[in-house]
N, C-alpha and C. Protein backbone atom coordinates (compact mmCIF):
# COMPACT_ATOMS: atom_id res chain seq x y z
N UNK A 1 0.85 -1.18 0.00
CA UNK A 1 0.00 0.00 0.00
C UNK A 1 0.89 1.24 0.00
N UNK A 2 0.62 2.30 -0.69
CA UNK A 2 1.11 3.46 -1.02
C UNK A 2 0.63 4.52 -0.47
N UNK A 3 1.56 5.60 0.40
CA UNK A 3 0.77 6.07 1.70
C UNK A 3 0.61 7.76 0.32
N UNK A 4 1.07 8.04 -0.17
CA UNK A 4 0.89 9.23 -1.40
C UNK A 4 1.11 9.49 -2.75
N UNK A 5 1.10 10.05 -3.48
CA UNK A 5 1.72 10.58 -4.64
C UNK A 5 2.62 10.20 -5.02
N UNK A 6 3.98 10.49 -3.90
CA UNK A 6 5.28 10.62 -4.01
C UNK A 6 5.74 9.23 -3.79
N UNK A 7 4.71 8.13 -3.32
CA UNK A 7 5.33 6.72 -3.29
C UNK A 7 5.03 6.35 -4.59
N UNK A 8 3.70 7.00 -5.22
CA UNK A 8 3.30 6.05 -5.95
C UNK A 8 4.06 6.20 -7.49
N UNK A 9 4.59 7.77 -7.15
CA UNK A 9 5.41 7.60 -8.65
C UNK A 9 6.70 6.76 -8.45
N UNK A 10 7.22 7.10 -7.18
CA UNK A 10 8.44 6.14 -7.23
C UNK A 10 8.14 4.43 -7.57
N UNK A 11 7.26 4.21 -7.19
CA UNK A 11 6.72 2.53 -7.51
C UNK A 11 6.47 2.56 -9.10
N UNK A 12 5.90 3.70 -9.87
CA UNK A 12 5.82 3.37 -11.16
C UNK A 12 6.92 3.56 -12.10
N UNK A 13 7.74 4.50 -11.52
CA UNK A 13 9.22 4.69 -12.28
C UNK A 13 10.28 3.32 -12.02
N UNK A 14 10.14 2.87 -10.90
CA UNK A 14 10.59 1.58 -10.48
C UNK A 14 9.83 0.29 -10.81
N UNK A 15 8.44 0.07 -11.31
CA UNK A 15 8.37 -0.72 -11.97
C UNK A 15 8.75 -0.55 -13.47
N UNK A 16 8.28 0.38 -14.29
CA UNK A 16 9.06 0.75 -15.26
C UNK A 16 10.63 0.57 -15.63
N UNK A 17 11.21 0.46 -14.91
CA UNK A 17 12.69 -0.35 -15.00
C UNK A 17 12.66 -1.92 -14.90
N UNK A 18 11.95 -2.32 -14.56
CA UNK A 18 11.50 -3.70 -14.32
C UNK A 18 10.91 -4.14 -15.35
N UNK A 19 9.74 -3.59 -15.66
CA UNK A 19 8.50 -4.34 -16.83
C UNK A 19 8.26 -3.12 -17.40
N UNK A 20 7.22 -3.75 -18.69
CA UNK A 20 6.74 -2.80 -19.76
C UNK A 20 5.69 -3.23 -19.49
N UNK A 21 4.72 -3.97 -18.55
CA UNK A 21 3.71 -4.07 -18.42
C UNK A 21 2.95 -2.80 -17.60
N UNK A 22 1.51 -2.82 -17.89
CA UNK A 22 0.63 -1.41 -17.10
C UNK A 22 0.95 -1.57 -15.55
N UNK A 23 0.49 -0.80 -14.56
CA UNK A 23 0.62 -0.25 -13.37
C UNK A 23 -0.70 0.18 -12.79
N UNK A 24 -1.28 -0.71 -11.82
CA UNK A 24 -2.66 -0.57 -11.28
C UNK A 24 -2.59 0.51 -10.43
N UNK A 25 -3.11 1.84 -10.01
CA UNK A 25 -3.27 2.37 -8.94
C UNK A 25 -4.92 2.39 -8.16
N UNK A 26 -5.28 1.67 -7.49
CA UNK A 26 -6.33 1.56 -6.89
C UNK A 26 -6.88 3.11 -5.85
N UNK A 27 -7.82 3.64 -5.72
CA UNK A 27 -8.09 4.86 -5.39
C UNK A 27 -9.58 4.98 -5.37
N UNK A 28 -10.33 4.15 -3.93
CA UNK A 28 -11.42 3.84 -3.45
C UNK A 28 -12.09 5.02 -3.20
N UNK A 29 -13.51 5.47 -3.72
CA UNK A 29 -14.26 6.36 -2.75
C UNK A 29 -14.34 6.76 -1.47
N UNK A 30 -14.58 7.80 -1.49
CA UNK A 30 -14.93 8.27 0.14
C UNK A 30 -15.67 7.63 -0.03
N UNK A 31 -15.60 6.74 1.29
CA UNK A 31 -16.78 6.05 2.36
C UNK A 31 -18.22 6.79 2.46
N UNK A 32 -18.18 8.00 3.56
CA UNK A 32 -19.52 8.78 3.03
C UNK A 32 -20.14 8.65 1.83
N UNK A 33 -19.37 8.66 0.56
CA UNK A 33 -20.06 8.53 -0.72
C UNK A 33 -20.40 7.59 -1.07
N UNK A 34 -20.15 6.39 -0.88
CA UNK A 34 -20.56 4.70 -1.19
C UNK A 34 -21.98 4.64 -1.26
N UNK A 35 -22.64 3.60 -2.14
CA UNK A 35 -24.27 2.83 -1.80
C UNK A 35 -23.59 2.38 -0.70
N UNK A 36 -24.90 2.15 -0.25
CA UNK A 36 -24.78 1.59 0.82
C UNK A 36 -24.36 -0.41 0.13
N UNK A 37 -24.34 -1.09 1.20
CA UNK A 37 -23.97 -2.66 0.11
C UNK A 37 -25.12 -2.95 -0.18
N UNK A 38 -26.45 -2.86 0.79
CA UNK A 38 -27.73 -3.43 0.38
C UNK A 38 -28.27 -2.76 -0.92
N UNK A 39 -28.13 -1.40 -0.81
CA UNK A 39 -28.76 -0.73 -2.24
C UNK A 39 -28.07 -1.03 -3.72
N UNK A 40 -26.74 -1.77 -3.36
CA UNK A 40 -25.89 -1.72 -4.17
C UNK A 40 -26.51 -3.02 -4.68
N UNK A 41 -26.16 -4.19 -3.99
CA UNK A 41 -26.67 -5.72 -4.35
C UNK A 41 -27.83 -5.74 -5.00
N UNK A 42 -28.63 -4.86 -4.29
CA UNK A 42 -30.18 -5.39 -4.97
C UNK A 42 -30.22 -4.34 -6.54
N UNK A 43 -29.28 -3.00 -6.44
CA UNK A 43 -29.30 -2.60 -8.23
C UNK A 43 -28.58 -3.44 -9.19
N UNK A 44 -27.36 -4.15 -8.49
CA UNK A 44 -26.74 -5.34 -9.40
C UNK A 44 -27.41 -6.25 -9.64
N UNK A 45 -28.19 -6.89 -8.55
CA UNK A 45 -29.31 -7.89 -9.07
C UNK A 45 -30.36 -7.43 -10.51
N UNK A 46 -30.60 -6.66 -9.86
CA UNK A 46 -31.47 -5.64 -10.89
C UNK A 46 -31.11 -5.50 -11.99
N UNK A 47 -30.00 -5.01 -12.41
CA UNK A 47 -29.28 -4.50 -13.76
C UNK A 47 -28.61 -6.30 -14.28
N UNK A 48 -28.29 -7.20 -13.57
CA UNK A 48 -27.91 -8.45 -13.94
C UNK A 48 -29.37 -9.36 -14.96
N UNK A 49 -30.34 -8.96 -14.13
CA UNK A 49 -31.38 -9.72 -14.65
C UNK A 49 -32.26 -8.80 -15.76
N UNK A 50 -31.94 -7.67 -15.84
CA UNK A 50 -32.41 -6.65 -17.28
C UNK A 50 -31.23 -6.99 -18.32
N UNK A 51 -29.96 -6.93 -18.27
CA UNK A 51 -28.95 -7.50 -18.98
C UNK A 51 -29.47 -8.89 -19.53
N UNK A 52 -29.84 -10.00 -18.99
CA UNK A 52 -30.47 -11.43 -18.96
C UNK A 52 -31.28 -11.11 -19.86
N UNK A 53 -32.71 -10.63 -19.43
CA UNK A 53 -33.76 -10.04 -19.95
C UNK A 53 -33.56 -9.83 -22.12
N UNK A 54 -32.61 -8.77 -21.72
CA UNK A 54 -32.51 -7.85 -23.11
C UNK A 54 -31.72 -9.18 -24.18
N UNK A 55 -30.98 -9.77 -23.37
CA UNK A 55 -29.90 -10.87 -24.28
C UNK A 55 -28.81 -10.25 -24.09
N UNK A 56 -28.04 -9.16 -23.90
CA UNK A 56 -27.12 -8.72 -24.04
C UNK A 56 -25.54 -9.32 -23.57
N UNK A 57 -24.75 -9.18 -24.66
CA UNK A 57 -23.57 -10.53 -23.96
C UNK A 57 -21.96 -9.28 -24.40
N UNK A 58 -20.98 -9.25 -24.03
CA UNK A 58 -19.79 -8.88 -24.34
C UNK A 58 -19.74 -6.93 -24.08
N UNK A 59 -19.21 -6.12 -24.57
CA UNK A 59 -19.42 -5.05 -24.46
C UNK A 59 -20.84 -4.31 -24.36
N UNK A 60 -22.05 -4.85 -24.36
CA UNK A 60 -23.21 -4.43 -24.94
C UNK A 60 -23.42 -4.56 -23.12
N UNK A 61 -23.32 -5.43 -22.57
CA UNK A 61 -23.23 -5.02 -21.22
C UNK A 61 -22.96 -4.15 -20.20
N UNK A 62 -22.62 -3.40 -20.23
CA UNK A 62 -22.08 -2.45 -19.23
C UNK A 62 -22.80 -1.48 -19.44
N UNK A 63 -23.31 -1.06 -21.04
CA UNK A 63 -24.10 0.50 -20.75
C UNK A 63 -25.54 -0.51 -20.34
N UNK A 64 -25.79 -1.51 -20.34
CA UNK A 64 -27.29 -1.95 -19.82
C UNK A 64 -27.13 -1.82 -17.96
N UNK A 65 -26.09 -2.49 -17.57
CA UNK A 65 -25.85 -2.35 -16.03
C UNK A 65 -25.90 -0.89 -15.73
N UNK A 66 -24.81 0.13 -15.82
CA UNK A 66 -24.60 1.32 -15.73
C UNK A 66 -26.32 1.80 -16.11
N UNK A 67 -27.17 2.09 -16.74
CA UNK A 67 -28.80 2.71 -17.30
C UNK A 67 -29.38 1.85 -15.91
N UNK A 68 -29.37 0.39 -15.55
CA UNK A 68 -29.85 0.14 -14.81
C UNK A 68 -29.70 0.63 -13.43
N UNK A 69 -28.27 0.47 -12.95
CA UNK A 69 -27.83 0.91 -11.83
C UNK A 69 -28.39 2.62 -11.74
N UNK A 70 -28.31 3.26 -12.57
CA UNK A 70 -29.09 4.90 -12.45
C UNK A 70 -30.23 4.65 -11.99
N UNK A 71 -31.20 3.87 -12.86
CA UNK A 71 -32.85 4.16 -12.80
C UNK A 71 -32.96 3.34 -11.53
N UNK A 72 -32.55 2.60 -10.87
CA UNK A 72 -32.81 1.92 -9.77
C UNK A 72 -31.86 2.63 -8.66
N UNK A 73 -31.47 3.38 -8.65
CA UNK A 73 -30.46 4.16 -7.38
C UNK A 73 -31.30 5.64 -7.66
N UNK A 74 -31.87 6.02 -8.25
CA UNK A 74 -32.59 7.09 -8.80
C UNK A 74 -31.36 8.16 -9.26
N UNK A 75 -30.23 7.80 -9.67
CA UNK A 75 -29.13 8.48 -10.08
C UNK A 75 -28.42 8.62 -8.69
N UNK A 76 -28.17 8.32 -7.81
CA UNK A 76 -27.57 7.80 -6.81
C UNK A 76 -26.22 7.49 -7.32
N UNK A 77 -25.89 6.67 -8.01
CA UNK A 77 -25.12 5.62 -8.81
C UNK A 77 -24.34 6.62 -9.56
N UNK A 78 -24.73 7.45 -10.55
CA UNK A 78 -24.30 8.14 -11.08
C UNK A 78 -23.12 9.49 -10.43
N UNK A 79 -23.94 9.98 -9.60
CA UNK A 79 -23.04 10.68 -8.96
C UNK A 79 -22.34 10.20 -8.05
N UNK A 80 -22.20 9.51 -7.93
CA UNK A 80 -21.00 8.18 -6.79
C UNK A 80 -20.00 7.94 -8.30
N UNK A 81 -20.54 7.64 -8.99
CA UNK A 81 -18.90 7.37 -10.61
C UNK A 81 -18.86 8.47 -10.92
N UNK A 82 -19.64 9.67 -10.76
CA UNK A 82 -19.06 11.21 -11.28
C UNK A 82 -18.05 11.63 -10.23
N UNK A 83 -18.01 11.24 -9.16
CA UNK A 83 -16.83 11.71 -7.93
C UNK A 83 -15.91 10.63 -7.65
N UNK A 84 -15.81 9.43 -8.28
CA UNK A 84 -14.88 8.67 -8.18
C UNK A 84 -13.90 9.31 -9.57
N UNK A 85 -14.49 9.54 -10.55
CA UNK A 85 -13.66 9.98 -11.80
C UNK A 85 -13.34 10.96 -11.60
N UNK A 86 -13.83 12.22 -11.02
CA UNK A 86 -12.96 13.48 -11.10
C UNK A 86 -12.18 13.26 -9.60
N UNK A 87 -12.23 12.09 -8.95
CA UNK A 87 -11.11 11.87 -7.98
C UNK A 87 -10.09 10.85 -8.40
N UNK A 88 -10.59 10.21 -9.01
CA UNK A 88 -9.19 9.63 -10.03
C UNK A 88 -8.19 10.35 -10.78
N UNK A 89 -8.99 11.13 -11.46
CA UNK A 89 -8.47 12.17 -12.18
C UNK A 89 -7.43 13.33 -11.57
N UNK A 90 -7.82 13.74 -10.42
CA UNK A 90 -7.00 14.34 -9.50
C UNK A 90 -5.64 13.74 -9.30
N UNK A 91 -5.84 12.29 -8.92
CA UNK A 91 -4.94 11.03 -8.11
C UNK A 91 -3.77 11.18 -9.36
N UNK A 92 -4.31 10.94 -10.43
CA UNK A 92 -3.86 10.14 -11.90
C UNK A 92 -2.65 11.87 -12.13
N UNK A 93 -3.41 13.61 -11.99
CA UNK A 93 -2.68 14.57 -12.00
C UNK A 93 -1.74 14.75 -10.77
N UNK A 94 -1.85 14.36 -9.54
CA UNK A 94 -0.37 14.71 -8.95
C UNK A 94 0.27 13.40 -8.87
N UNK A 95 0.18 12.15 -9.20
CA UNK A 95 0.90 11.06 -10.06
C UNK A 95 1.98 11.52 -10.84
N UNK A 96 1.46 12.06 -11.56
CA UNK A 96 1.68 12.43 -12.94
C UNK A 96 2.77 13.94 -12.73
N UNK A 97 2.77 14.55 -11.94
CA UNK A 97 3.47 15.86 -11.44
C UNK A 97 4.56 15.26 -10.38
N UNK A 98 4.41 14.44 -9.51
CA UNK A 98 5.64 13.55 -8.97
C UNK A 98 6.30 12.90 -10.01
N UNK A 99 6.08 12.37 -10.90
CA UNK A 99 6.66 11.73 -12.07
C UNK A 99 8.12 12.72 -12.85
N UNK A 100 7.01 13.92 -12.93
CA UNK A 100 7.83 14.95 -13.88
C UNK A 100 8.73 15.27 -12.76
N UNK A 101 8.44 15.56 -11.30
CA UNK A 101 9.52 15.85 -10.62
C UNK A 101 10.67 15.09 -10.78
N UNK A 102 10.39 14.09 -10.36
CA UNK A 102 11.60 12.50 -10.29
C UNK A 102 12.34 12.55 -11.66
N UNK A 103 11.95 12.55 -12.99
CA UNK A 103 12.46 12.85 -14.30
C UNK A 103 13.44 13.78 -14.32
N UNK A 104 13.15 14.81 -13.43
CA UNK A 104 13.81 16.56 -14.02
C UNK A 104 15.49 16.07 -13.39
């Protein structure tokens, strides 16, 4: 586990000497912001068995889950992946600015 920024570029510049393979950085929601698990299970149930329903198999999946998970969280869902992405996005920019430091 990577306690900031500044570990996590050193771990990717240091795997990068190692491999040419990608580099996972994991970067969980605030807690406050989560479904709860019960609201969560029963919209996956939900969006699993409309997926079933429609036939849908391979990429055609995910925008059926994602439409489901909205209309059954009443957009709940939605703004929980609108603040995980512009907090990724954050994570992914001072990543990315420790990087250029370590380079210079």
């Amino acid at each position: 586990m990577l306690s900031d920024e500044k570990e996590a570029a050193a771990a990717f510049l240091a795997h990068c000497d190692l491999s040419a393979t990608g580099f996972l950085v994991a970067n969980p929601i605030d807690p406050k912001s989560e479904l709860s698990v019960e609201l969560h299970d029963r919209a996956l149930a939900s969006a699993l068995e409309r997926a079933k329903a429609l036939g849908v198999s391979g990429k055609e999946v995910t925008p059926v889950l994602l439409a489901e998970f909205a209309r059954y969280t009443a957009g709940a869902s939605v703004e929980v992946n609108r603040e995980l992405v512009v907090a990724n996005a954050g994570l992914a920019g001072r990543i990315s600015a420790e990087i250029a430091k370590a380079r210079v």
